[in-house]
Structure formats: C-alpha cells, structure tokens
Protein backbone atom coordinates (compact mmCIF):
# COMPACT_ATOMS: atom_id res chain seq x y z
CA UNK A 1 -14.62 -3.41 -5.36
CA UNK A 2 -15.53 -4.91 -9.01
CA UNK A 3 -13.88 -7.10 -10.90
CA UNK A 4 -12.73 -4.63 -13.23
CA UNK A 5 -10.91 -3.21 -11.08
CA UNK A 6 -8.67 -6.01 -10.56
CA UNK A 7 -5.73 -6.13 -12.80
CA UNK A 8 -4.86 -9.16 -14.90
CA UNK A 9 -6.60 -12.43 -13.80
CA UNK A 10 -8.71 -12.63 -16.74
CA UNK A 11 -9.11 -16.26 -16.13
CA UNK A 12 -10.35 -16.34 -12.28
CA UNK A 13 -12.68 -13.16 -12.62
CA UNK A 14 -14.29 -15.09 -15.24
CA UNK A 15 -14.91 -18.47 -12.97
CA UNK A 16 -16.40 -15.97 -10.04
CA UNK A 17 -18.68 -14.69 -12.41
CA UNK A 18 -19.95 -17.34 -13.89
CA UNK A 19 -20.46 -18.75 -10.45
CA UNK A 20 -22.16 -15.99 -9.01
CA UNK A 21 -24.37 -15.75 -12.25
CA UNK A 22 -25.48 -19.45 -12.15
CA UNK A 23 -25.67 -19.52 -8.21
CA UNK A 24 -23.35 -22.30 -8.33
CA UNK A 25 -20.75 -21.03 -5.58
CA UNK A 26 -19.48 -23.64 -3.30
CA UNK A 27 -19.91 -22.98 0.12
CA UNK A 28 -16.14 -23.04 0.23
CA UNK A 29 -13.03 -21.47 -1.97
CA UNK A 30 -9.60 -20.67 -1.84
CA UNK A 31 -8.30 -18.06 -3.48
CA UNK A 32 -4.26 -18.68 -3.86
CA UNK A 33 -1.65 -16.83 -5.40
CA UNK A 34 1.62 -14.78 -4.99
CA UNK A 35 1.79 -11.53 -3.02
CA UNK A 36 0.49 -8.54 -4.92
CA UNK A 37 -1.14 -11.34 -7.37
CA UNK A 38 -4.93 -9.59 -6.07
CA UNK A 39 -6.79 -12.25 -4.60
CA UNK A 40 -7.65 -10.12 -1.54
CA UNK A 41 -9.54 -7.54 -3.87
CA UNK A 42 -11.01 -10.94 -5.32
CA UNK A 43 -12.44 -11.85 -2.70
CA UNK A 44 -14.32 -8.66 -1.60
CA UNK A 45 -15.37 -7.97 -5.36
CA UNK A 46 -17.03 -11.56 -5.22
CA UNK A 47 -18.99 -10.75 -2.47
CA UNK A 48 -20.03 -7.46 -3.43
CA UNK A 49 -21.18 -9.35 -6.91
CA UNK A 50 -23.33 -12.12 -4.57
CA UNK A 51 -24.82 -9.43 -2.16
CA UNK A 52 -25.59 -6.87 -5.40
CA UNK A 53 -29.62 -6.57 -5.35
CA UNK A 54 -29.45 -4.95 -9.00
CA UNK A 55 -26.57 -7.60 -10.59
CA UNK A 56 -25.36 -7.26 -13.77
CA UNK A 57 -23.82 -9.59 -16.71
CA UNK A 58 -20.76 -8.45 -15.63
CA UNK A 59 -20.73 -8.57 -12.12
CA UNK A 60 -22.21 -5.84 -9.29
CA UNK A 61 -24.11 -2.20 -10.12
CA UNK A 62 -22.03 -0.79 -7.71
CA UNK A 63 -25.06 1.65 -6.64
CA UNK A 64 -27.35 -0.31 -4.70
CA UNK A 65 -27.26 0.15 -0.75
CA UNK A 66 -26.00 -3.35 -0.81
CA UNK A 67 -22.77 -2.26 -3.25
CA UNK A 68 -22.10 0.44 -0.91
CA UNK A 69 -22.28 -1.62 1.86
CA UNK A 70 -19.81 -4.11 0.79
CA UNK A 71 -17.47 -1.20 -1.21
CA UNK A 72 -17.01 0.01 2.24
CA UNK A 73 -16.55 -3.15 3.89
CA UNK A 74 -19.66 -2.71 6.17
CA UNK A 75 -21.63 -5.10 5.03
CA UNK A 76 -23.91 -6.76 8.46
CA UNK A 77 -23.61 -10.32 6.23
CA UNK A 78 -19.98 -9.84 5.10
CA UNK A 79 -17.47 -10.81 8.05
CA UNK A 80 -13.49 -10.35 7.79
CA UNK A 81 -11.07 -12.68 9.67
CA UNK A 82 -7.14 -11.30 9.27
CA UNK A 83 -4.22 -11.91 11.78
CA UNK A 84 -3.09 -9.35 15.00
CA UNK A 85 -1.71 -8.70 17.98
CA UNK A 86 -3.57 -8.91 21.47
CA UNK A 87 -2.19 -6.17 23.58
CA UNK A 88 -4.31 -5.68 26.86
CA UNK A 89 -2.00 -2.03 26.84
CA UNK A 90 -4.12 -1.23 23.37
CA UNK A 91 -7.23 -3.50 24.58
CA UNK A 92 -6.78 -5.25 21.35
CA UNK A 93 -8.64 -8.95 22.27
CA UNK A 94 -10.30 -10.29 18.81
CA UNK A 95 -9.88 -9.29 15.35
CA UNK A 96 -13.32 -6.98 15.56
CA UNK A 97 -10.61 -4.69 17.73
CA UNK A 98 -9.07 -3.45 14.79
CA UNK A 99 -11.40 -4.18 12.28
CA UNK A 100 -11.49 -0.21 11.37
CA UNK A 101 -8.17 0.15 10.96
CA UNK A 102 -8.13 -3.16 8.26
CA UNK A 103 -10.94 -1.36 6.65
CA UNK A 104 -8.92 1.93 6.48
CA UNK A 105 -6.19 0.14 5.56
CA UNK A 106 -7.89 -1.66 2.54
CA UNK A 107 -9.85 1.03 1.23
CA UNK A 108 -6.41 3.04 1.27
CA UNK A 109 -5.04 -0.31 -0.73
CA UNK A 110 -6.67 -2.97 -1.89
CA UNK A 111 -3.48 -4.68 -3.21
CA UNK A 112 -1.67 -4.41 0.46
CA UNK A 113 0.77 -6.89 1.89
CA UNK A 114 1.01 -8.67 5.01
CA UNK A 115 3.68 -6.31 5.80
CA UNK A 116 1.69 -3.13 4.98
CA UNK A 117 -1.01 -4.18 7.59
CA UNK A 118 2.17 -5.49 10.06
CA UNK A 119 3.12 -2.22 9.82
CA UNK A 120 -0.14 -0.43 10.48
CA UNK A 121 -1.37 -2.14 13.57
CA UNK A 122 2.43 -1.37 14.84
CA UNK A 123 3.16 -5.49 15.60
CA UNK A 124 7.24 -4.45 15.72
CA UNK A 125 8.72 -7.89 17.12
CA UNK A 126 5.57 -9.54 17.73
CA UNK A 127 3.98 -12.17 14.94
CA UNK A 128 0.70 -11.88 14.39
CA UNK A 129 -1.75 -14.81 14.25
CA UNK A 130 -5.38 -15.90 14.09
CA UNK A 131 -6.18 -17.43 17.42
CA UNK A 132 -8.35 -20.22 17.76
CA UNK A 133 -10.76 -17.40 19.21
CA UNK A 134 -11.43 -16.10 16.22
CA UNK A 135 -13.30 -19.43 15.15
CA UNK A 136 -15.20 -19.14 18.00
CA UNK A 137 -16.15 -15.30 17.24
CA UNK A 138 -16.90 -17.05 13.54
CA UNK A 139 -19.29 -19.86 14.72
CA UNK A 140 -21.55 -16.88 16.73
CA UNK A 141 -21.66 -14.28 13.81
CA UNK A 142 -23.04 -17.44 11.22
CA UNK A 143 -25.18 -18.28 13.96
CA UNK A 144 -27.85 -15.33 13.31
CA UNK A 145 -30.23 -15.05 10.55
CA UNK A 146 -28.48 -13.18 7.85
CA UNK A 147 -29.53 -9.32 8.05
CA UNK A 148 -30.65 -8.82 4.18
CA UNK A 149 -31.90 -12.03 4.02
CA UNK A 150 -29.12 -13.99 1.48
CA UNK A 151 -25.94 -15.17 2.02
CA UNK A 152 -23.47 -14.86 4.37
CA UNK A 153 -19.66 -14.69 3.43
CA UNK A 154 -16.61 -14.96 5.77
CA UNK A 155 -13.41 -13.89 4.30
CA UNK A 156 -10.08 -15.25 5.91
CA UNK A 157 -7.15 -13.26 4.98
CA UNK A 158 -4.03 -15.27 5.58
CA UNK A 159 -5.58 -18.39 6.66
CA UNK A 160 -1.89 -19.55 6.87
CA UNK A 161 -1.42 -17.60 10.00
CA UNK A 162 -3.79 -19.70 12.16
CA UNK A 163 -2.51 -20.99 14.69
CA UNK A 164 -3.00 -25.21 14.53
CA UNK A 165 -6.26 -25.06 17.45
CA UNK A 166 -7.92 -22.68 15.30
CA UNK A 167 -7.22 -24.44 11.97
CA UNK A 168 -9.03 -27.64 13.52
CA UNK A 169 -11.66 -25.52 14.45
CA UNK A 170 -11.81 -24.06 11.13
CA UNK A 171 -12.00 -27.48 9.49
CA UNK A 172 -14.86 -28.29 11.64
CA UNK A 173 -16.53 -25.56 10.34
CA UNK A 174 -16.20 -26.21 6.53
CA UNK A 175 -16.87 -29.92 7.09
CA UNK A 176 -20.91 -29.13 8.22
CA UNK A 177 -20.96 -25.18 7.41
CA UNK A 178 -24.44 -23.70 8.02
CA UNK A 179 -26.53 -23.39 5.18
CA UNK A 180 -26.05 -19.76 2.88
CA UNK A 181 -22.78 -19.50 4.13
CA UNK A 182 -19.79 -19.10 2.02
CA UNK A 183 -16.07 -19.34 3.14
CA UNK A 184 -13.31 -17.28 1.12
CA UNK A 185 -9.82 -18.36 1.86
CA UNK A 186 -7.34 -15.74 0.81
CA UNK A 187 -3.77 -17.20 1.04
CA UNK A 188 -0.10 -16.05 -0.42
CA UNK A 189 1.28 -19.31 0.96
CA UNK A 190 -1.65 -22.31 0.65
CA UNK A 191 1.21 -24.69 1.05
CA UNK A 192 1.37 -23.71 4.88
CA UNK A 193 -2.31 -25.16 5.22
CA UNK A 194 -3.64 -28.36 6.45
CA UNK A 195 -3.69 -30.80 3.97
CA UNK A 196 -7.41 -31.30 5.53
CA UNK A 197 -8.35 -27.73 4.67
CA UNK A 198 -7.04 -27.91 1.03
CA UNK A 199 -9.15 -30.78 0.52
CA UNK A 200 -12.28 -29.15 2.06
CA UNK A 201 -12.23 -26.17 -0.48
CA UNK A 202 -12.35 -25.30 -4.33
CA UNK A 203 -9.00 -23.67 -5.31
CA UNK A 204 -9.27 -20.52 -7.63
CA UNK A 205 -5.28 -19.92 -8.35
CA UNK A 206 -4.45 -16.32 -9.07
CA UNK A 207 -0.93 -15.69 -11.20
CA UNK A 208 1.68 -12.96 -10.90
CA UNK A 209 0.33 -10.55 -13.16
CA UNK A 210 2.48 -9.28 -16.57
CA UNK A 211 4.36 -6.70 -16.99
CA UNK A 212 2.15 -5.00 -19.55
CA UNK A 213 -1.34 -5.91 -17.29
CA UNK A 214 0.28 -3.96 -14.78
CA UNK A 215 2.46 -0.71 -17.10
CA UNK A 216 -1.49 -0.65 -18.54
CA UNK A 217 -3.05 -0.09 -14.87
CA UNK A 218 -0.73 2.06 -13.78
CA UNK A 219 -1.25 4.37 -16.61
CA UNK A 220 -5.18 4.05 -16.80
CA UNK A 221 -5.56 4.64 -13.10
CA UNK A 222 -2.88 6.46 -11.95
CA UNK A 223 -1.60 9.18 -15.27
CA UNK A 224 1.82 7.89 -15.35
CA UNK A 225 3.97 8.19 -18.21
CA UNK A 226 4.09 4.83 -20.30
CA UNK A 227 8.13 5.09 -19.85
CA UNK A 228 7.64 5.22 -15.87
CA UNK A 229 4.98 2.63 -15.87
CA UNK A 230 7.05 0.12 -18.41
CA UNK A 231 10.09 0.33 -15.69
CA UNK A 232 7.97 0.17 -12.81
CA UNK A 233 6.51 -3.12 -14.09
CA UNK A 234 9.56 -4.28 -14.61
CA UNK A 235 10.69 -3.78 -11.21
CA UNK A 236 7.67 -5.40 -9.53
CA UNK A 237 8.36 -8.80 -10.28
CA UNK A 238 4.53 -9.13 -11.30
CA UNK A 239 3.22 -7.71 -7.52
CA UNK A 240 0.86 -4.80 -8.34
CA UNK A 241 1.35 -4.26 -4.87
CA UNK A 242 4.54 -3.47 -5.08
CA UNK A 243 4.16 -1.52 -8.23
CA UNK A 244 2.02 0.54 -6.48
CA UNK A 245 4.52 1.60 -3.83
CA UNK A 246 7.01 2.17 -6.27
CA UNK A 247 4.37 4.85 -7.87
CA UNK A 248 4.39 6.40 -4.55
CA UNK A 249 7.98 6.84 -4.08
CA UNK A 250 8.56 8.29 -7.65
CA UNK A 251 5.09 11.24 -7.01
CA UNK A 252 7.67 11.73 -3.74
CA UNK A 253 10.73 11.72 -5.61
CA UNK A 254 9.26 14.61 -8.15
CA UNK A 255 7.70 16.61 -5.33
CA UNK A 256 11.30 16.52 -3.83
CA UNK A 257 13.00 17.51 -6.82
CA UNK A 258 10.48 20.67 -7.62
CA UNK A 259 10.88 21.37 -3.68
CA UNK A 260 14.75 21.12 -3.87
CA UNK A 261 14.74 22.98 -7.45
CA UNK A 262 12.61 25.49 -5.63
CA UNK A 263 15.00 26.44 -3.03
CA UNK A 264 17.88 26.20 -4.49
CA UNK A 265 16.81 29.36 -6.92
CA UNK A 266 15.81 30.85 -3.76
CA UNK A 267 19.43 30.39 -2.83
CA UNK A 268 21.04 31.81 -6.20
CA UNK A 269 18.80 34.58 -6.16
CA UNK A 270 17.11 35.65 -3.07
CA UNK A 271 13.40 36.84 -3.07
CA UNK A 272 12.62 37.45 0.24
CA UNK A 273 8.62 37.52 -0.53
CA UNK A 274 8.88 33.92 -2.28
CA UNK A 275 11.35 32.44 0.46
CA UNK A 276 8.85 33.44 3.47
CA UNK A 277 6.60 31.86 0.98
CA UNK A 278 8.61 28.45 0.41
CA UNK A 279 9.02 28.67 3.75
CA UNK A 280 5.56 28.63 5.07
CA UNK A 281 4.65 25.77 2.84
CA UNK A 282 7.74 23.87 4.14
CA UNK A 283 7.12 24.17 7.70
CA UNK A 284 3.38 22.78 6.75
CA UNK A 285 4.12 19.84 5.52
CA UNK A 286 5.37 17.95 8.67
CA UNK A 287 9.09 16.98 10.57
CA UNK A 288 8.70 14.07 8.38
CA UNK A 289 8.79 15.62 5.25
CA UNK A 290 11.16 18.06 6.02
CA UNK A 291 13.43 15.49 7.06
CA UNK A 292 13.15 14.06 3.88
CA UNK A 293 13.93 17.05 1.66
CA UNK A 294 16.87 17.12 3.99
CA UNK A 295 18.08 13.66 2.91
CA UNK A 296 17.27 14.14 -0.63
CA UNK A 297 20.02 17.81 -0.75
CA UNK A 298 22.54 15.62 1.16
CA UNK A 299 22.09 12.69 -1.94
CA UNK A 300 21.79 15.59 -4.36
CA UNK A 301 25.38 17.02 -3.47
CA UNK A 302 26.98 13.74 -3.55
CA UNK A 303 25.96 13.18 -6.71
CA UNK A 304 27.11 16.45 -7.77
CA UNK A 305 30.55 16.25 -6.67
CA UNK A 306 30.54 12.69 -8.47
CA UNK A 307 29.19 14.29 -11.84
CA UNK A 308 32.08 17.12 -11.24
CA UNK A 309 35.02 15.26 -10.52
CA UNK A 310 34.26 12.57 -13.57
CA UNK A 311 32.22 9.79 -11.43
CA UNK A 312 29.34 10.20 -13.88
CA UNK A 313 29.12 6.33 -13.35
CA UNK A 314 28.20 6.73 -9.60
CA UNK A 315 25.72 9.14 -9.89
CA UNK A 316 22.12 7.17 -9.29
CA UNK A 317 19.52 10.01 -10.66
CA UNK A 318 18.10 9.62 -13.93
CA UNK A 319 15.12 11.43 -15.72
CA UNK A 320 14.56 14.59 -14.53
CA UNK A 321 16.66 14.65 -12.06
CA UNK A 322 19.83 13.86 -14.35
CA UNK A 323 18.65 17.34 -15.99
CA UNK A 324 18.37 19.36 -12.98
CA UNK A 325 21.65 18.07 -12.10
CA UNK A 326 23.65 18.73 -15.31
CA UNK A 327 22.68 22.36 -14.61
CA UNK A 328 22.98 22.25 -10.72
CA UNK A 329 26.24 20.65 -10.87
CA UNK A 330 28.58 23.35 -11.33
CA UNK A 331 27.61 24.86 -8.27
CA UNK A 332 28.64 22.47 -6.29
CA UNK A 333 32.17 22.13 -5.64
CA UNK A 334 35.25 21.69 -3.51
CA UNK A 335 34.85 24.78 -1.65
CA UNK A 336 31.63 25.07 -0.63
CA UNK A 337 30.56 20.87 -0.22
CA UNK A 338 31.79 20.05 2.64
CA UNK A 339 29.95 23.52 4.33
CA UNK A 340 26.29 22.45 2.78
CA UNK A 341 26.63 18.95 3.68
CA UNK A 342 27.34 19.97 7.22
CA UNK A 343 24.37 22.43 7.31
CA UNK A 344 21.86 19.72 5.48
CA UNK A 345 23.25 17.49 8.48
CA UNK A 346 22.91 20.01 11.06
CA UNK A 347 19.41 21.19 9.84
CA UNK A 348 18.34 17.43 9.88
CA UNK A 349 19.69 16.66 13.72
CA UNK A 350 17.99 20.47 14.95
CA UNK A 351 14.42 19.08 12.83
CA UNK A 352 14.75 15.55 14.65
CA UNK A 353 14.76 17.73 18.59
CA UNK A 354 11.18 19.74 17.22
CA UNK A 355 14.00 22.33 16.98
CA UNK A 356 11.05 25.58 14.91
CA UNK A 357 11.57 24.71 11.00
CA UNK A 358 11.09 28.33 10.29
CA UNK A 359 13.98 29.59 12.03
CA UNK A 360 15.90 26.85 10.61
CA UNK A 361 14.88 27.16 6.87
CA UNK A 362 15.36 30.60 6.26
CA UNK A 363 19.14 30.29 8.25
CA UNK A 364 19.43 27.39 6.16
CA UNK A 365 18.55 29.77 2.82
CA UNK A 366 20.71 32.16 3.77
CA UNK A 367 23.89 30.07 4.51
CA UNK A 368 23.16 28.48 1.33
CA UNK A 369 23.09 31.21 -0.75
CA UNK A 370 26.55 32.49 0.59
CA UNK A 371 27.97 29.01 -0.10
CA UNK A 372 26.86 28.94 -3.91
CA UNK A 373 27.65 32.24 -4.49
CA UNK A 374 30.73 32.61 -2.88
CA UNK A 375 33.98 33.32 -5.03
C-alpha cells in the first residue's frame, strides 16, 4: 500500500511523510476519521514507508523484500490487532486465528468496513470484540528482538471495540511502550475511547473525502465513465468504501443486462447452437448468479408493463437499461406477463432445491419464446 494510492487526504499523507522522512514518528498515533474516510490503508502504507530499505522522497519503493512484505501484510515486525468472534466449533481463540482471512479480506479491499469483515468471518448475531487477550498476545510479540532489525509497528483496527480490561491493558502499554515500537490506532468512532487513551496518542484526523477526489479515483483506477463515477460520488456520502461497492453492483448490473439481452434474442429467435451455448456459460457461473439473473427478468417485466400501460414514472432503470427497455417493452404485455413472471418464479424456487440449471434454462428458453411470440 502507498500513499498514492489513498484517495483524498492530501493533508495527513503529507504529516506521515514528513514523519517518516525526519524519523520523528511518535511511538503512538491515532488515525481517526469517518467510515470509508481511508485511514486503515493509512496505516499499512505508513508502515510499509518506515520498514522500506530503499525509501524514497515520496514515501516506499514498493520493490524491496521489505515492500513486499508489508504489501502483503506479512511483515515478521508488522502485527495486526482487529475484532472477532471466539467459536471453540471454528477453533477461533485469538485474533492470529483469522488473521488470513483479514489479510484476504484487505488485500481484496483496502477501503472495507466493519461490516464487510462482520460479514466475512460469518459473526451473524454475535458482536465482535478485542478481548483483553489480545493485549496479552501484544505484550509477547513486542517482546522479541525485531526480525529486520528496525521498528516494530502494531496496528489496532477498531480500537473502539475493546472491551474495557483490554483498553486498561492497552493504556499500560502506551504509557512505558518498549523502545522501536510504534502503535497505530485506526478508529471510525475515537469518541468511544478512553479519555486516557486519547491523551496517550498523536491524533492524525482523516476527512470524508469529495466528491470529485473520489469520481477522479474511480475513473483512474477502475475505467468508469465520468457520468457513472460523478453519480456514484454523489451517492457515497464521501465513503470510498462505499463508492466502491456501488462500482460493483453497477459491473453486475451491466453483466445482467447483456445476459438478459442475450437470452431474450435467444427467445425471439431461436438458435439452437447459441442457446446450448448461453446455456453452458449460464449453468457455469453458479446457483447464485443464476438466481440473480432470475430476479433481475422478474424486475425487468415489471418495469415493462409499467412503461406499457403509461407508469413511465415507476419504472427505476435508467442508462442502458432505459434503452433496452424502450425496445423490449412491447413484448411484454397483458397476455403473456403473468405466464413469464410465473416461470422466472418457478425457475428461481427449482434453482434454490439444486434442481440441474440446464434442464431448467433451455425449458425456460423455450416457454419463453412461445410467450413473446405468441399471437
């Protein structure tokens, strides 16, 4: 992680890198902002900067074995500290448990929430915390000689989710830290800390980034259009994060409507060669995603019969999938709705029971092509 890669948060990067480049950095910090704000990425691009062997004016090489090290959150002298669940079913007892799946997780997203990783390590009803083991597990780790013979850095993601026996421990920690040792507190709620901790720490605020730092990212790093990336900055409230998952749902939403557009010619005109083809593909791809394509017909028929019947208000599609449905429209009416709804539904039920999606798709491409051909 470098600090280019961080969107926005001109201000900050410039404070870590002056820091790192005068070997001035406190022993602790605390890195606060909103959700989605990037202090998490931050934090892991500062200590790829301090453990860089070849640094640079602007921060890290990015080439050394030490860059790679850290890049891939591997690092012997870099230790991570996050909340969990202890499950004795999933023999899930400290944090170093599931430390792959936070790296995974990470290197999928750098920008994820505390919901993203909820979601990954499956905590359904349970809250996750930071037990006062962890600090424990912390006090052994700084207790070695540091492996590459600088600094050692322990990053706490969500401090705020400590429980109060392991925040006292914590604050014994940063009152007489061992020497080379740097603390990183990454928090989306500082406000939920002890007034004790707050005091013990250098706060680097991070702000909700703009609506043009993020439309800019999205279209350097990820090729959408600058119309797509101007609403989708406007929709994230200023969480890159979010912005991000919004990105992912429209790349669905267009695979969808080419997969939809796809079979629905199949329908009007049947190839058998290029349905056993669509077919194949579709059957790849996962009950999931099939499930999904489902949905999306059943959404796309509603809307027709809205555009149809002079409802043009209630119809949610826009961009290309206004278009498609200007021309799909017509198709779609009175006679043959409530039969296609019905076998979307019944397709959708059979795919939930591992019913064999072959079988069903090409019944399903039949049935449909009677129904929109029918006079």
């Amino acid at each position: 992680m470098l600090y280019k890669d961080i969107v926005g948060q001109t201000e900050a990067k410039q404070r870590l890198l002056k820091m790192v480049n005068e070997d001035r950095v406190p022993h602790a910090l605390l890195f606060s902002g909103r959700e989605g704000c990037g202090n998490l990425p931050a934090a892991l691009a500062m200590a790829q900067h301090l453990f860089c062997t070849a640094r640079r004016a602007d921060g890290a090489c990015n080439a050394c074995p030490s860059c790679q090290k850290v890049a891939k959150l591997v690092h012997p002298d870099l230790h991570l500290v996050f909340p969990y669940v202890k499950s004795k079913e999933k023999r899930i007892h400290t944090s170093e448990d599931v430390l792959p799946d936070f790296r995974e997780t990470f290197l999928l997203n750098p920008y994820m929430s505390l919901q993203d990783w909820f979601g990954e390590i499956d905590a359904e009803n349970k809250q996750p915390i930071i037990p006062v083991e962890e600090s424990s597990i912390i006090l052994r780790k700084l207790s070695y000689t540091s492996y590459e013979g600088s600094y050692k850095m322990v990053v706490i993601w969500q401090p705020e989710k400590m429980n109060p026996e392991a925040s006292n421990r914590l604050l014994k920690i940063l009152e007489e830290p061992p020497e080379k040792t740097i603390f990183i507190l990454v928090s989306n709620a500082p406000d939920q800390l002890l007034s004790t901790i707050v005091s013990r720490v250098q706060q680097i605020p991070f702000y909700q980034c703009s609506d043009a730092e993020i439309s800019k990212a999205l279209m350097q790093y990820h090729q959408v259009t600058e119309t797509v990336a101007n609403q989708t900055a406007l929709l994230a409230n200023g969480n890159y994060g979010e912005a991000l998952k919004l990105i992912r749902e429209h790349d669905e939403q267009v695979s969808l409507l080419n997969d939809f557009q796809q079979f629905m010619r199949l329908a009007l005109r049947f190839d058998g060669v290029k349905a056993l083809d669509w077919i194949d593909a579709a059957a790849a791809r996962g009950r999931e995603s099939q499930k999904q394509f489902l949905q999306f017909g059943l959404e796309i028929f509603r809307d027709c019969l809205m555009y149809n019947y002079g409802e043009k208000s209630l119809v949610r599609l826009g961009g290309a999938e206004k278009l498609f449905l200007e021309k799909f429209a017509p198709f779609v009416n009175g006679k043959n709705y409530q039969a296609l709804v019905e076998e979307f539904n019944n397709n959708y039920y059979y795919i939930e029971r591992n019913a064999y999606p072959k079988l069903l798709f090409m019944d399903l491409l039949l049935k449909t092509n009677g129904y929109l051909n029918a006079k």
